[in-house]
C-alpha atoms as a PDB file:
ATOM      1  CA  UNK A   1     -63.776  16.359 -52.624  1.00  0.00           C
ATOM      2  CA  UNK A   2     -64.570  18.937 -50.313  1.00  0.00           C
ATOM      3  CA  UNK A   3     -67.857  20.298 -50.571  1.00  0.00           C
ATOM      4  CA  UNK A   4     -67.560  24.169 -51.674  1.00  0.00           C
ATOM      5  CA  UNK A   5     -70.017  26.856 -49.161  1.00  0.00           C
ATOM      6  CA  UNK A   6     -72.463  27.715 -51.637  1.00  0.00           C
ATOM      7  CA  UNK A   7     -74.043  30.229 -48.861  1.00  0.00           C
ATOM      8  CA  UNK A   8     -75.360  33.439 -51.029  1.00  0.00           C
ATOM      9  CA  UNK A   9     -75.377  31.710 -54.114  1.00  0.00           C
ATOM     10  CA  UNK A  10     -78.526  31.661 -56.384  1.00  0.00           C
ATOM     11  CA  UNK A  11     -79.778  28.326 -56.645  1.00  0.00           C
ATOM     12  CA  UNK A  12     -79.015  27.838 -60.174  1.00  0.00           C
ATOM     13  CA  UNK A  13     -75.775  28.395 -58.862  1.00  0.00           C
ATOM     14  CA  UNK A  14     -76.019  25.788 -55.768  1.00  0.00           C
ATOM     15  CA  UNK A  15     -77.706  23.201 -58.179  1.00  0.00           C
ATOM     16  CA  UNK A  16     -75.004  23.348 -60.803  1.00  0.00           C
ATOM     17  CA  UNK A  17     -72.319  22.683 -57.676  1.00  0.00           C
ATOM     18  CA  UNK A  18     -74.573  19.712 -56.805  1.00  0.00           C
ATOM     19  CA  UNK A  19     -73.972  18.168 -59.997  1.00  0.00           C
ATOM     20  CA  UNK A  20     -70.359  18.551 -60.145  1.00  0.00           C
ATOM     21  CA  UNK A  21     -70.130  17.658 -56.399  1.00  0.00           C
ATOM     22  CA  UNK A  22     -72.219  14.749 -57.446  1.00  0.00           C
ATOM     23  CA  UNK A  23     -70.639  13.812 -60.656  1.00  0.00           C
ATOM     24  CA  UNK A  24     -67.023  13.934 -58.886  1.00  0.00           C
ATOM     25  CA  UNK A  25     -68.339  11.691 -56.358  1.00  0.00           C
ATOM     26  CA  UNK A  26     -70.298   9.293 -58.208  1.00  0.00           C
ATOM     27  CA  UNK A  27     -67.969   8.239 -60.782  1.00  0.00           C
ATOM     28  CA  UNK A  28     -65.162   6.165 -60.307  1.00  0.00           C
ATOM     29  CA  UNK A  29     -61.613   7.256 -61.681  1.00  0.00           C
ATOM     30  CA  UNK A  30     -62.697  11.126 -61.686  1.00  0.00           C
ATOM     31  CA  UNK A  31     -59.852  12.944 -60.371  1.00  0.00           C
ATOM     32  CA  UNK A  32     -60.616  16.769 -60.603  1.00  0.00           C
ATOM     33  CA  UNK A  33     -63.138  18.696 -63.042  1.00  0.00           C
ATOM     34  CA  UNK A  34     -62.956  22.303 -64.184  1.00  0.00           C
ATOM     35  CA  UNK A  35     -66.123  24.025 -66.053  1.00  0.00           C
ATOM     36  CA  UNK A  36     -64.899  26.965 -68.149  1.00  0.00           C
ATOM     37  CA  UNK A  37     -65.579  30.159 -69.672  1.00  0.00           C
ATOM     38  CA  UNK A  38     -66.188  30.748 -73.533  1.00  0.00           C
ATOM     39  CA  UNK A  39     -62.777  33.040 -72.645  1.00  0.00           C
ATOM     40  CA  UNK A  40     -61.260  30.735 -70.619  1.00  0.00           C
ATOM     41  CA  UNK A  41     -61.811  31.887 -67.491  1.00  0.00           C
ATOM     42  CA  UNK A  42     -62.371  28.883 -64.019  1.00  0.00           C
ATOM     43  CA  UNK A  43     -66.168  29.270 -63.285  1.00  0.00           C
ATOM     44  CA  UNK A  44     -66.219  25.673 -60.990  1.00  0.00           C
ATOM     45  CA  UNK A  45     -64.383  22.902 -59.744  1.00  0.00           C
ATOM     46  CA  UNK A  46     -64.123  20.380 -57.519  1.00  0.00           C
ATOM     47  CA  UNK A  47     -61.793  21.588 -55.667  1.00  0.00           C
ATOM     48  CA  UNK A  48     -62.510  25.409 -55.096  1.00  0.00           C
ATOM     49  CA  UNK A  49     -60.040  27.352 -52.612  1.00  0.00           C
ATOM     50  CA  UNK A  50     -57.693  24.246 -52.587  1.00  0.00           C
ATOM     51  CA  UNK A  51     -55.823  25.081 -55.719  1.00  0.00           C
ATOM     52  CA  UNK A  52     -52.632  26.191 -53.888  1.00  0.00           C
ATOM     53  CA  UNK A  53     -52.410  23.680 -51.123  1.00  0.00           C
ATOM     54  CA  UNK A  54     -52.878  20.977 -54.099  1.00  0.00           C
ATOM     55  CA  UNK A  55     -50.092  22.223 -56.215  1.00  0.00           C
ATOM     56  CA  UNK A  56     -47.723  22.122 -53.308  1.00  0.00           C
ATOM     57  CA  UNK A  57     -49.210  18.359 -51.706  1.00  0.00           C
ATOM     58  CA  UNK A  58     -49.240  16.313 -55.209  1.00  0.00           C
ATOM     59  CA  UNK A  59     -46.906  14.909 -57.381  1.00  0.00           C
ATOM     60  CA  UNK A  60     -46.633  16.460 -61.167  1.00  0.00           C
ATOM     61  CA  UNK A  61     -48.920  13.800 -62.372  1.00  0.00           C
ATOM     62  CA  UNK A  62     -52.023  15.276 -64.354  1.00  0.00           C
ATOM     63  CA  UNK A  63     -52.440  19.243 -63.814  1.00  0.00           C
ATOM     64  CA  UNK A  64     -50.726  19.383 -60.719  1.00  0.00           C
ATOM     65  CA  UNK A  65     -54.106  18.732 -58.580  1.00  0.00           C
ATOM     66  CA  UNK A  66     -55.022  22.591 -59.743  1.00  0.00           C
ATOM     67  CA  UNK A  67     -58.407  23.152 -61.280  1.00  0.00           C
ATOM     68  CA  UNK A  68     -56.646  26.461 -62.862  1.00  0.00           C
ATOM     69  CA  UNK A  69     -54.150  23.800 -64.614  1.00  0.00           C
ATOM     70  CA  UNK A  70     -56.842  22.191 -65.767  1.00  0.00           C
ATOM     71  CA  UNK A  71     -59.025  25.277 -66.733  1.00  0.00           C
ATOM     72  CA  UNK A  72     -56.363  26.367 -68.625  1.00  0.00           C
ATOM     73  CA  UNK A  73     -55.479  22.668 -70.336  1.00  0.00           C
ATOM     74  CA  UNK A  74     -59.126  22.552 -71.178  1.00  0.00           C
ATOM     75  CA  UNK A  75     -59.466  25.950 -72.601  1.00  0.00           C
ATOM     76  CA  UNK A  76     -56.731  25.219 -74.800  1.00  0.00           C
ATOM     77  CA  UNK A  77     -57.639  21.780 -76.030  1.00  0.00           C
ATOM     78  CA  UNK A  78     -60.953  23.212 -76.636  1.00  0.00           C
ATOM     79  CA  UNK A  79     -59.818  26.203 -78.810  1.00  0.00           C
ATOM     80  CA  UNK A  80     -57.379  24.010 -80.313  1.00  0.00           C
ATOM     81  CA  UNK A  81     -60.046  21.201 -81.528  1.00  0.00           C
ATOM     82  CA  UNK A  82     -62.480  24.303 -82.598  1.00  0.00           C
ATOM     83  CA  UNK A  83     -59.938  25.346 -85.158  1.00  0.00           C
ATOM     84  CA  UNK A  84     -59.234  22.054 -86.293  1.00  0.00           C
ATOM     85  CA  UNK A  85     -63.268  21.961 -87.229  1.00  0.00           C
ATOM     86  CA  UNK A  86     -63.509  25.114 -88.929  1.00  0.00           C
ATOM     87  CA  UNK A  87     -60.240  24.115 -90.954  1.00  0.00           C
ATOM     88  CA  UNK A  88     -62.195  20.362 -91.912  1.00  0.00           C
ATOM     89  CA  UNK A  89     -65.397  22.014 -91.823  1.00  0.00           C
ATOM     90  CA  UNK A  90     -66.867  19.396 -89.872  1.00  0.00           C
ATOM     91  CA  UNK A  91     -69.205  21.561 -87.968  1.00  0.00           C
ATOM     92  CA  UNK A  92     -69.002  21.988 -84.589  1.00  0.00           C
ATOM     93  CA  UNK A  93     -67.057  20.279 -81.627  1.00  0.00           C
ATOM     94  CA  UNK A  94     -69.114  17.707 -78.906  1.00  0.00           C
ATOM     95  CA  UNK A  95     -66.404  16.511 -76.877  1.00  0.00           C
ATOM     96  CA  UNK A  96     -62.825  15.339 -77.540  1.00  0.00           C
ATOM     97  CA  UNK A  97     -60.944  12.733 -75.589  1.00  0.00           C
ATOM     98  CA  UNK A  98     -57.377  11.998 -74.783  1.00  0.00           C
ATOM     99  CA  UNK A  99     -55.695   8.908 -73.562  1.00  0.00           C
ATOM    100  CA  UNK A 100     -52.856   9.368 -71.830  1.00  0.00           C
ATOM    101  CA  UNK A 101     -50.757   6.140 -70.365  1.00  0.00           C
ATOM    102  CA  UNK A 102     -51.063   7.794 -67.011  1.00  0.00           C
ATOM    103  CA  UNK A 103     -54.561   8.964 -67.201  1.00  0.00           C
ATOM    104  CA  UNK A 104     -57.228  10.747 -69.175  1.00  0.00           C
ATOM    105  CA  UNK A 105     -59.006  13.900 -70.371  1.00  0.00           C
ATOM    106  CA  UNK A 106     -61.929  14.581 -71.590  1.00  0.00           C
ATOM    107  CA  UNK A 107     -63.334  17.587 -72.577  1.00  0.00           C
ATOM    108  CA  UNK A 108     -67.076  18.444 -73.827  1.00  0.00           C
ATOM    109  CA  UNK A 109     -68.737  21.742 -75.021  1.00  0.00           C
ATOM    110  CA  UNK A 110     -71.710  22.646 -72.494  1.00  0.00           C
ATOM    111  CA  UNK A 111     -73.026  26.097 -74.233  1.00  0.00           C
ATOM    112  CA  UNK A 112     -71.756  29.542 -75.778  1.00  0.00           C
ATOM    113  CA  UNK A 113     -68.545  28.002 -75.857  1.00  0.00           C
ATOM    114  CA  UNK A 114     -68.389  27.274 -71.899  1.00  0.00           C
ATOM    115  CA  UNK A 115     -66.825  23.423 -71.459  1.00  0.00           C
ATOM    116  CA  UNK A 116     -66.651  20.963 -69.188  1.00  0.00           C
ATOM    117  CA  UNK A 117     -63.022  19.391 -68.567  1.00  0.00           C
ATOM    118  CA  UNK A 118     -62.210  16.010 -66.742  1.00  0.00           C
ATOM    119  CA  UNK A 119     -59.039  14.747 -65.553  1.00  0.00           C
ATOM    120  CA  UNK A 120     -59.190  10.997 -64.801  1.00  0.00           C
ATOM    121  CA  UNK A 121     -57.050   8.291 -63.953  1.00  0.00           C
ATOM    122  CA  UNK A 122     -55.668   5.460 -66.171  1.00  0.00           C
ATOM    123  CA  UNK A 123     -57.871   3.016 -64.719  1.00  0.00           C
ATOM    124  CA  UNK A 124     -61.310   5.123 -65.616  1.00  0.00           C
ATOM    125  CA  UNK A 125     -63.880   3.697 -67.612  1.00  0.00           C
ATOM    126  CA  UNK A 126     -63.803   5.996 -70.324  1.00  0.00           C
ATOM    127  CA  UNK A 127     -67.469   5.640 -71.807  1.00  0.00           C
ATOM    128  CA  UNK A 128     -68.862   6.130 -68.170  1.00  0.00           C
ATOM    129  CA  UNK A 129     -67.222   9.181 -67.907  1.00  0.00           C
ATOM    130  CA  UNK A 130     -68.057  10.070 -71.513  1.00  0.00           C
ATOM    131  CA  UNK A 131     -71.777   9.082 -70.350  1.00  0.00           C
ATOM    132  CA  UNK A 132     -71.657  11.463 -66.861  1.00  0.00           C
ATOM    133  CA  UNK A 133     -70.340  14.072 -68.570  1.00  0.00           C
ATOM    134  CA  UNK A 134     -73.157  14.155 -71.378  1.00  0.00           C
ATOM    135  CA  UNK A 135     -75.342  13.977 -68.532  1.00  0.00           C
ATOM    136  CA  UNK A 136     -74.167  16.871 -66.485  1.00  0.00           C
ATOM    137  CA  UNK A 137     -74.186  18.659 -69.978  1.00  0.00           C
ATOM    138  CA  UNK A 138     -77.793  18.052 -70.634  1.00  0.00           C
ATOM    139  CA  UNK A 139     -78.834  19.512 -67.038  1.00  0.00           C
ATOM    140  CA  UNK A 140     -76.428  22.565 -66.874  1.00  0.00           C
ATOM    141  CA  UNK A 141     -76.328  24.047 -70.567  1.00  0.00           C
ATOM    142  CA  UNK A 142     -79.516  25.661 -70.539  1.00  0.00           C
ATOM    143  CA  UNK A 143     -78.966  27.086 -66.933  1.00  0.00           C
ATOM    144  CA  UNK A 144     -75.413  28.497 -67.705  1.00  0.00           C
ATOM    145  CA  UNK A 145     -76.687  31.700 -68.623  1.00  0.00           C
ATOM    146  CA  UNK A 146     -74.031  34.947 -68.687  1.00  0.00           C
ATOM    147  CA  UNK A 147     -75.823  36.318 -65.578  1.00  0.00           C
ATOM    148  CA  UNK A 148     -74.987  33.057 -63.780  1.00  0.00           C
ATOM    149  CA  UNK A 149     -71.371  32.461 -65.218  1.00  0.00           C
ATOM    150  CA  UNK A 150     -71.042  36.300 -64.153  1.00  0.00           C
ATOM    151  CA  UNK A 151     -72.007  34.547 -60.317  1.00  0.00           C
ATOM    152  CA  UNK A 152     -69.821  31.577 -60.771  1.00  0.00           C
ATOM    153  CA  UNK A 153     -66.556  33.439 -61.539  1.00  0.00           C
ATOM    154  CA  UNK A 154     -67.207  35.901 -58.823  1.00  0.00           C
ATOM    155  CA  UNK A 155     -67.976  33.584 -56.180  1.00  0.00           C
ATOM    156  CA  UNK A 156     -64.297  32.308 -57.337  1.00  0.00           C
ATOM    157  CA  UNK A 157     -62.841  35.158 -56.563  1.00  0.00           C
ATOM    158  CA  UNK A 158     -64.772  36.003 -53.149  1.00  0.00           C
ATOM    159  CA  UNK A 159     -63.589  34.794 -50.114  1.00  0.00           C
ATOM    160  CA  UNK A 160     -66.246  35.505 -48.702  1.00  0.00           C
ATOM    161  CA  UNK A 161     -68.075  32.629 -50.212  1.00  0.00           C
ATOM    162  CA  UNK A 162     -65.760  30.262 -49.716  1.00  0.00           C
ATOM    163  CA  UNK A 163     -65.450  29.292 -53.134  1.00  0.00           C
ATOM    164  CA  UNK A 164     -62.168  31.502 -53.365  1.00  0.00           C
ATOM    165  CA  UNK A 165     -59.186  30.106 -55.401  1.00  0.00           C
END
C-alpha cells in the first residue's frame, strides 16, 4: 500500500489513516479496505488516488483493485443486511461475512451507520481479519465524528492533499 499524504489533515484524521495503513499492512491476506459513509459515500482507503490506475492494471478478480468498487459493494451489502434485521427484528447489524471461492468480504458497522469493508484473499484467515477489524472499530468509532467524516471525504476529493481519487 502506498502511504496516503496526510499533510493538512487534523490528527484525528492522520491517526485514523494510521490504523488503516496499519491494519492493511499488518494482516496477512488483506487486499484493499474501504471505510464508508452512513450514505455511502468513500471516506478512506488503502489505496487513495490509485483507484484509476488499479482498475486499468488488475484482473476482474474482487472489485477491480478500486476502493470505489468496494465502497459501493460495501454500502450495499450493508444496507442490504440492515433490512434483512429490521424484517427478523433481530436488532441491529455487527458485521457480516462472505466467503467467496476466490476470496472474501467482510463488512462491520463502525458508528452512525459508517462501515468498514474488507476485501481479502481466499487464503485469509478469516477470524484474524474478523479480530483486526473489531479492533480498528473499537479505536475509530468514537473519533468518526460528522465534522471529521466531513474532512475525510474532502480530503478525497482534494488533490491537493494527495488523498484525491
Amino acid at each position: 500500500m502506498t502511504a496516503p499524504s496526510t499533510y493538512g489533515l487534523s490528527s484525528e484524521a492522520r491517526n485514523l489513516h494510521w490504523l488503516l495503513t496499519n491494519l492493511v499492512e499488518e494482516v496477512p491476506g488483506i487486499q484493499s479496505v474501504a471505510v464508508v459513509s452512513s450514505d455511502g459515500l468513500l471516506l478512506l482507503s488503502s489505496d487513495p488516488g490509485h483507484a484509476e490506475q488499479s482498475r486499468q492494471a488488475r484482473p476482474a478478480k474482487g472489485p477491480r483493485g478500486s476502493s470505489a468498487d468496494l465502497a459501493t459493494i460495501v454500502s450495499g451489502i450493508g444496507s442490504l443486511t440492515v433490512g434483512a434485521a429490521k424484517l427478523m427484528a433481530f436488532g441491529g447489524v455487527r458485521h457480516t461475512m462472505v466467503a467467496m471461492e476466490e476470496g472474501s468480504l467482510f463488512v462491520m458497522s463502525i458508528s452512525d451507520g459508517s462501515l468498514l469493508g474488507v476485501h481479502g484473499s481466499a487464503e485469509c484467515d478469516m477470524s484474524v481479519v474478523a479480530y483486526h477489524m473489531a479492533l480498528f472499530v473499537g479505536r475509530a468509532g468514537h473519533v468518526l465524528t460528522p465534522e471529521l467524516r466531513s474532512e475525510l471525504r474532502q480530503s478525497l476529493e482534494s488533490p491537493s492533499t494527495g488523498s484525491a481519487r
